[in-house]
N, C-alpha and C. Protein backbone atom coordinates (compact mmCIF):
# COMPACT_ATOMS: atom_id res chain seq x y z
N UNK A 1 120.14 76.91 99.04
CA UNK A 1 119.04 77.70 99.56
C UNK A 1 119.27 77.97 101.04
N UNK A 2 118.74 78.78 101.31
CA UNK A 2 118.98 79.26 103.00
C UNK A 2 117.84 79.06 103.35
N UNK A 3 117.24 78.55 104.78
CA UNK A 3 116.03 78.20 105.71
C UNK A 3 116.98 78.84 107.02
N UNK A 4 117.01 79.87 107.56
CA UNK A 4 117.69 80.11 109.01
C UNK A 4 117.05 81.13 109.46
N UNK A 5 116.33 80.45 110.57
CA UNK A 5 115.69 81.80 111.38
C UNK A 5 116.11 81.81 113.02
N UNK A 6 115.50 82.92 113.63
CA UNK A 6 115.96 82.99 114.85
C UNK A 6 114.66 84.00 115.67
N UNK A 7 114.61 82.81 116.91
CA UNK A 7 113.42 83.89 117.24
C UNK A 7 113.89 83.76 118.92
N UNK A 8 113.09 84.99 119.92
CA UNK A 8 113.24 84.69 121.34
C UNK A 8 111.99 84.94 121.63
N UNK A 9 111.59 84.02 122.46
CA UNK A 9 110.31 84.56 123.22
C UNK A 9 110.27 83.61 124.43
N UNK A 10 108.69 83.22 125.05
CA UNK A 10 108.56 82.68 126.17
C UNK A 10 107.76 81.37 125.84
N UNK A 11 108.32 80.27 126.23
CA UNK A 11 108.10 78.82 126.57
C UNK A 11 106.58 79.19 127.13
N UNK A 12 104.82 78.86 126.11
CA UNK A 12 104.45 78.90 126.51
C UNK A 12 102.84 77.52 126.38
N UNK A 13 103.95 76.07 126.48
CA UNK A 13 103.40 74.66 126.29
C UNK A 13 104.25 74.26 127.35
N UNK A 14 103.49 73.23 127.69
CA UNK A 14 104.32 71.87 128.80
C UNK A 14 105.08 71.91 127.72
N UNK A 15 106.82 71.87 127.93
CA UNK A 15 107.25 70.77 127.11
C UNK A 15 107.31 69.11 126.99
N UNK A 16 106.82 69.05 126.23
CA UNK A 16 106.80 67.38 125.95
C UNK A 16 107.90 66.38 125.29
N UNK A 17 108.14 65.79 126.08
CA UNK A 17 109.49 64.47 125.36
C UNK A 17 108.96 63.30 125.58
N UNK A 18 109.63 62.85 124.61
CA UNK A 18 109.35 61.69 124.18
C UNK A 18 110.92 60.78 123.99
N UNK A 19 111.09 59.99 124.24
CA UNK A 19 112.61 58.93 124.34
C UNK A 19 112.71 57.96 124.01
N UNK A 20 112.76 57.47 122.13
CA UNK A 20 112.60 56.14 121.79
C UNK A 20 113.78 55.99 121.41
N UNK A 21 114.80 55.13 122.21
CA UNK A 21 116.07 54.96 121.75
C UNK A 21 116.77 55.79 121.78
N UNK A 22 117.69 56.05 120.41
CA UNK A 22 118.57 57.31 119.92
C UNK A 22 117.68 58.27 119.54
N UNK A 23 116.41 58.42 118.99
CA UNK A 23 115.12 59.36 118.36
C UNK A 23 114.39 60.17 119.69
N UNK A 24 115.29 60.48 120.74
CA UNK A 24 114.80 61.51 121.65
C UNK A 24 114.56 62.38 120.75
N UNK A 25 113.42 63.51 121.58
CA UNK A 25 113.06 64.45 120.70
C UNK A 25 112.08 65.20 121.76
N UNK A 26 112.00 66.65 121.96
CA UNK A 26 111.07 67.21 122.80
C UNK A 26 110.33 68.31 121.69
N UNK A 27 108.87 68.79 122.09
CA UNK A 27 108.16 69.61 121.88
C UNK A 27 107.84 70.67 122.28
N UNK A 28 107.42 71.80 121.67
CA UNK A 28 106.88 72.92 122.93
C UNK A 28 106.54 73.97 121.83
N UNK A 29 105.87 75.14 122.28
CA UNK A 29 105.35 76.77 121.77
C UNK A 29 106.13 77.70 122.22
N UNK A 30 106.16 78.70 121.29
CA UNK A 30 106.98 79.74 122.09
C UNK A 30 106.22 80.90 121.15
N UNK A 31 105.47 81.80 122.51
CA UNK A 31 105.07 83.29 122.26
C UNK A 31 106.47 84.30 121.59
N UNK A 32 106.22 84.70 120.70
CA UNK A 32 107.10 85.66 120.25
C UNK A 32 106.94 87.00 120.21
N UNK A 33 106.36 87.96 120.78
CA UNK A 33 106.16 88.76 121.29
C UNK A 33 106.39 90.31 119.78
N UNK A 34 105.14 90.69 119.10
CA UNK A 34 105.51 91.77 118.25
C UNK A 34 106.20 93.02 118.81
N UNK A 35 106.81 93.54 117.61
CA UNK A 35 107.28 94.95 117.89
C UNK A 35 106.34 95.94 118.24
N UNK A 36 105.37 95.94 118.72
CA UNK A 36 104.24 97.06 118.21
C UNK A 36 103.05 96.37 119.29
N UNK A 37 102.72 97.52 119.73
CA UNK A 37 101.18 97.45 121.01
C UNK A 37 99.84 97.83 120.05
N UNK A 38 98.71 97.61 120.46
CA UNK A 38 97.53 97.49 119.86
C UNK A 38 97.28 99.24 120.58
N UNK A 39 96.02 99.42 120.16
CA UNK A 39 95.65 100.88 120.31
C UNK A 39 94.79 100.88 121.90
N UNK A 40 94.89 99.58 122.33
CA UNK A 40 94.33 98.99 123.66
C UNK A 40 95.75 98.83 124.81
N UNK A 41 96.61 99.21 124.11
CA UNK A 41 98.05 99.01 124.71
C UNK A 41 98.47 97.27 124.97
N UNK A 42 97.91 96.65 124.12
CA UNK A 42 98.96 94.88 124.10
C UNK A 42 99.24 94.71 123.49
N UNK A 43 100.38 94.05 123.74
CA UNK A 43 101.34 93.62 122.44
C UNK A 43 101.05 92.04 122.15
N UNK A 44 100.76 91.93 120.63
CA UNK A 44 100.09 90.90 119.99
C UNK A 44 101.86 89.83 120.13
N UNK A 45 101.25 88.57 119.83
CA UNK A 45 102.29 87.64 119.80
C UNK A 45 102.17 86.70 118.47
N UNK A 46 103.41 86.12 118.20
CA UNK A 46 103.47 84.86 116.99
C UNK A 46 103.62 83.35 118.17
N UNK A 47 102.62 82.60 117.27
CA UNK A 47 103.60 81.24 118.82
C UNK A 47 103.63 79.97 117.62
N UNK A 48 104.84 79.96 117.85
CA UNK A 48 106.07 79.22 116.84
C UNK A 48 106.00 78.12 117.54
N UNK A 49 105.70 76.54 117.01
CA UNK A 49 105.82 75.40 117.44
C UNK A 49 107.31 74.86 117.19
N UNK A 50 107.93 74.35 118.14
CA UNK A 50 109.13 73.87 118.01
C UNK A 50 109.29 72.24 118.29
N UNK A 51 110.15 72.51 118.04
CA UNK A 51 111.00 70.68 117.90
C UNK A 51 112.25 70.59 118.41
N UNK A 52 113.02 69.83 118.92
CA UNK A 52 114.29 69.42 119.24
C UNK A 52 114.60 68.09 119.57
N UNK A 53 116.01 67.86 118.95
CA UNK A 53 116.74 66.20 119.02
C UNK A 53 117.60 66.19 119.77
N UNK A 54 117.51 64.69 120.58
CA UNK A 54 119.32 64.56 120.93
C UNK A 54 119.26 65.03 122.48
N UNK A 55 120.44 64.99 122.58
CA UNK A 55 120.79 65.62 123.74
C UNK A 55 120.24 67.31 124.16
N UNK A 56 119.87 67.57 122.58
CA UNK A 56 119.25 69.07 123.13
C UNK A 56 118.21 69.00 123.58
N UNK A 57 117.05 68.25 123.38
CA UNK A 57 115.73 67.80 123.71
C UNK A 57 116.00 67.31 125.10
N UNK A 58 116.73 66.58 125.53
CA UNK A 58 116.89 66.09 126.91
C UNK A 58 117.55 67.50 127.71
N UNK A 59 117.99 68.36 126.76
CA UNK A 59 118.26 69.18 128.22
C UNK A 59 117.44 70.69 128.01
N UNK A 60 117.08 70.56 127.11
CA UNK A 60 115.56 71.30 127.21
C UNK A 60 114.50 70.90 128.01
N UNK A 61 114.21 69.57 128.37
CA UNK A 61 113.21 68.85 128.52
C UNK A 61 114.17 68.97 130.04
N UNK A 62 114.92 68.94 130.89
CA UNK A 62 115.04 68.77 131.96
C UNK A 62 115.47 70.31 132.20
N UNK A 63 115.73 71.36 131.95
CA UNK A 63 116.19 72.43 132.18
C UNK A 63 114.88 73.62 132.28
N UNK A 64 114.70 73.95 131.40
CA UNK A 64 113.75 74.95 131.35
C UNK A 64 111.95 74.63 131.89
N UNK A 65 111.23 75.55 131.37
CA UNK A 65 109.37 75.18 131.93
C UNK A 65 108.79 76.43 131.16
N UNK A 66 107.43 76.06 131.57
CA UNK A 66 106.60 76.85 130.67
C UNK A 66 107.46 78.25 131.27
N UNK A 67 107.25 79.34 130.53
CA UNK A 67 107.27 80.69 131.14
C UNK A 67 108.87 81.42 130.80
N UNK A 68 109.65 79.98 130.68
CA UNK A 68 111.59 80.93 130.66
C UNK A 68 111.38 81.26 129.25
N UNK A 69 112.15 82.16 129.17
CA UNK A 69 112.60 83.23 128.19
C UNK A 69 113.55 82.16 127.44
N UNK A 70 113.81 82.25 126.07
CA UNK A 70 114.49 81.18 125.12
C UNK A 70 114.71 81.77 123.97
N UNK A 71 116.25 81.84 123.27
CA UNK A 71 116.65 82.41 122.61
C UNK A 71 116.71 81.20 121.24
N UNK A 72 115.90 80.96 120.15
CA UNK A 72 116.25 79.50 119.47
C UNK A 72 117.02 80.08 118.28
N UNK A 73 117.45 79.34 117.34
CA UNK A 73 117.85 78.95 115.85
C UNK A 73 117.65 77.96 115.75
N UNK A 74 117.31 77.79 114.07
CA UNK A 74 116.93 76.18 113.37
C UNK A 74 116.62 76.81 112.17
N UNK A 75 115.85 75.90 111.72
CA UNK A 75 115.23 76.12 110.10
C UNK A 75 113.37 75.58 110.22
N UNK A 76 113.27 76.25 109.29
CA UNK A 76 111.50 76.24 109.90
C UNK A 76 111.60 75.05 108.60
N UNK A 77 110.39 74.11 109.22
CA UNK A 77 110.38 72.95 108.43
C UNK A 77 108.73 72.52 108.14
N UNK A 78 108.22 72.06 107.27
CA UNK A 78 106.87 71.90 107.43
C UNK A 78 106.76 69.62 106.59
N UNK A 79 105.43 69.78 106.93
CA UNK A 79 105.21 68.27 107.28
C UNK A 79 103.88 68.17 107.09
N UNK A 80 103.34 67.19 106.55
CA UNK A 80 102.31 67.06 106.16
C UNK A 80 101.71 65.54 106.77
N UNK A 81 100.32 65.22 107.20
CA UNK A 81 99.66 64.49 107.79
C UNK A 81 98.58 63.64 108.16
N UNK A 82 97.75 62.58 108.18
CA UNK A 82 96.58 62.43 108.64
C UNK A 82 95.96 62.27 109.61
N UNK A 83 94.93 63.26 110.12
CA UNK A 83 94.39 63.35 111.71
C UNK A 83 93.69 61.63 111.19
N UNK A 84 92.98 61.44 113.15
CA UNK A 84 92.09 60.39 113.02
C UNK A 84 91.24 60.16 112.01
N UNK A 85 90.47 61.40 112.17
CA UNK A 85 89.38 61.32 111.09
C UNK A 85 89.70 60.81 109.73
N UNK A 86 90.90 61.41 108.83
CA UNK A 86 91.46 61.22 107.94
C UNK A 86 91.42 62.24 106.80
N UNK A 87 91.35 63.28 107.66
CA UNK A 87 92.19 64.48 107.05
C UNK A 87 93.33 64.91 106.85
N UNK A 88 93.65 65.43 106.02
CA UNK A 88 94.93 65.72 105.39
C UNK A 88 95.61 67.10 106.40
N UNK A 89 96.42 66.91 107.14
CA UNK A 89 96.76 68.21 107.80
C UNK A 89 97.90 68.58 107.89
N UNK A 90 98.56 69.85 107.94
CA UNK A 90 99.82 70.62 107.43
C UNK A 90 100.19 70.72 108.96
N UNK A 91 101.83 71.00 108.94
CA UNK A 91 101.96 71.83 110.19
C UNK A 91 103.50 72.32 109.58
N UNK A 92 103.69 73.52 110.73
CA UNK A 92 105.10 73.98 110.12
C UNK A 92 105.83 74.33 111.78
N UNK A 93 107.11 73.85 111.75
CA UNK A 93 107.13 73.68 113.23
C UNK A 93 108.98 74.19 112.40
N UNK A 94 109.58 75.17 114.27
CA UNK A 94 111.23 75.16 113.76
C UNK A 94 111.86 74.04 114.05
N UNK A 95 112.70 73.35 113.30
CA UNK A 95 113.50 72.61 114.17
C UNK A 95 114.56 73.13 114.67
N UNK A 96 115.17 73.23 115.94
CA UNK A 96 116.06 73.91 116.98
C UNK A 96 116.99 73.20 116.66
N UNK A 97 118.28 74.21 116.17
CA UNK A 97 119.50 73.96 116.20
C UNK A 97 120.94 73.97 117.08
N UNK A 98 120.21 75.65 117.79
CA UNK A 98 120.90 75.91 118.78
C UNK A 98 120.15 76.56 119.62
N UNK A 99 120.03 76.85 120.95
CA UNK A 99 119.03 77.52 121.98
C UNK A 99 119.59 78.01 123.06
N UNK A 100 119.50 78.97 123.65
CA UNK A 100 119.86 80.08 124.51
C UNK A 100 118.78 80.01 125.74
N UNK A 101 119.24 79.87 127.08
CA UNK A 101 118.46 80.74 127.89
C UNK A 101 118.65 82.30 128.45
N UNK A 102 117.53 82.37 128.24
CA UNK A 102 117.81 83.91 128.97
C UNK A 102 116.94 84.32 130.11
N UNK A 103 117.79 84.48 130.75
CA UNK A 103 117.40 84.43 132.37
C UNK A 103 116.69 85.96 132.15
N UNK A 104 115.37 85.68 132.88
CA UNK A 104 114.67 86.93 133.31
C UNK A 104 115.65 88.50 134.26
N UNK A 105 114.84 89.49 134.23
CA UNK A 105 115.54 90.33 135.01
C UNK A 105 114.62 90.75 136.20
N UNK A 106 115.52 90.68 137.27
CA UNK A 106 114.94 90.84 138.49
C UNK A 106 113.97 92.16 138.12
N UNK A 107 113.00 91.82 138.70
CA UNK A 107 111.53 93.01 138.87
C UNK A 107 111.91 94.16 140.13
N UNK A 108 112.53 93.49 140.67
CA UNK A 108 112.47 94.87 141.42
C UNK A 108 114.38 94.80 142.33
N UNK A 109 114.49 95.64 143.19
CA UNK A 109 116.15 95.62 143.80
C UNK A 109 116.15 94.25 144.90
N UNK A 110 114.90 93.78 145.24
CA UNK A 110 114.82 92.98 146.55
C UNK A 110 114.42 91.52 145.57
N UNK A 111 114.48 91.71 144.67
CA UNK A 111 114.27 90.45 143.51
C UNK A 111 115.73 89.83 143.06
N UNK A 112 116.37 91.22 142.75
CA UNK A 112 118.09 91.55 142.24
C UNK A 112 118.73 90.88 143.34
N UNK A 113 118.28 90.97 144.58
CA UNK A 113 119.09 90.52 145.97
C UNK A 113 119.02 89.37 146.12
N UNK A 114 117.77 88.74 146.11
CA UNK A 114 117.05 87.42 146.14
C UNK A 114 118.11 86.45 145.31
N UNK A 115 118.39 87.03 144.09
CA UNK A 115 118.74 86.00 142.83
C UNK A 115 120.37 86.49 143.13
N UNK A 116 120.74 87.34 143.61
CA UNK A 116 122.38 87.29 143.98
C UNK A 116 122.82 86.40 144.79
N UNK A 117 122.34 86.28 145.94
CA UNK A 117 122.22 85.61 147.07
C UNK A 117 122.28 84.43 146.68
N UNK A 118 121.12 83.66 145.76
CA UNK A 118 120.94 82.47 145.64
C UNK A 118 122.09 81.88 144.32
N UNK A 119 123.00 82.33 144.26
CA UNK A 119 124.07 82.00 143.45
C UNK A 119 125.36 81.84 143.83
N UNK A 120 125.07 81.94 145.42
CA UNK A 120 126.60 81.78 146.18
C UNK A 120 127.18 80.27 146.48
């Protein structure tokens, strides 16, 4: 069976880690941004809960922040649960296989300069 998806959008949770042993593992949301604007002119979003292990979680968790642009793959996985109360609750989260940053583009030519500059 195949589970492989791929989405990009914007980091938009604290990411959260957690480091028990070898079972590192970080958290976070990511706005996915539709093809298509509302008749109000906004463009509606999907926000995909993610997961990551390992060394990828640690350098997710030290690299990026709310707001960077993030290119993921994984397989969407779902999980089942009991809140406090003791309800039964679902969640479906990707787990990240591989992840991309993608650096924003300068807003304007004196933005373009800014971020040239600061790469010397």
């Amino acid at each position: 069976m195949l589970n492989e998806v791929s989405f990009i959008g914007y980091i938009c949770t604290d990411i959260i880690f957690t480091g028990k042993d070898e079972k590192q593992y970080c958290k976070f949301r990511i706005a996915v941004p539709r093809d298509y604007k509302t008749d109000d002119g906004a463009r509606p979003a999907d926000f995909i809960s993610c997961i990551s292990f390992g060394v990828s979680a640690e350098l997710i968790y030290t690299n990026l922040k709310k707001g960077n642009k993030i290119c993921v793959n994984g397989r969407m996985e779902s999980s089942k649960y009991t809140d406090k109360v003791g309800n039964t609750k679902y969640d479906v989260a990707l787990n990240i296989k591989k992840w991309y940053y993608e650096e924003p583009k300068p807003k304007s030519l004196e933005d373009y300069q800014r971020a040239f500059e600061s790469k010397e």
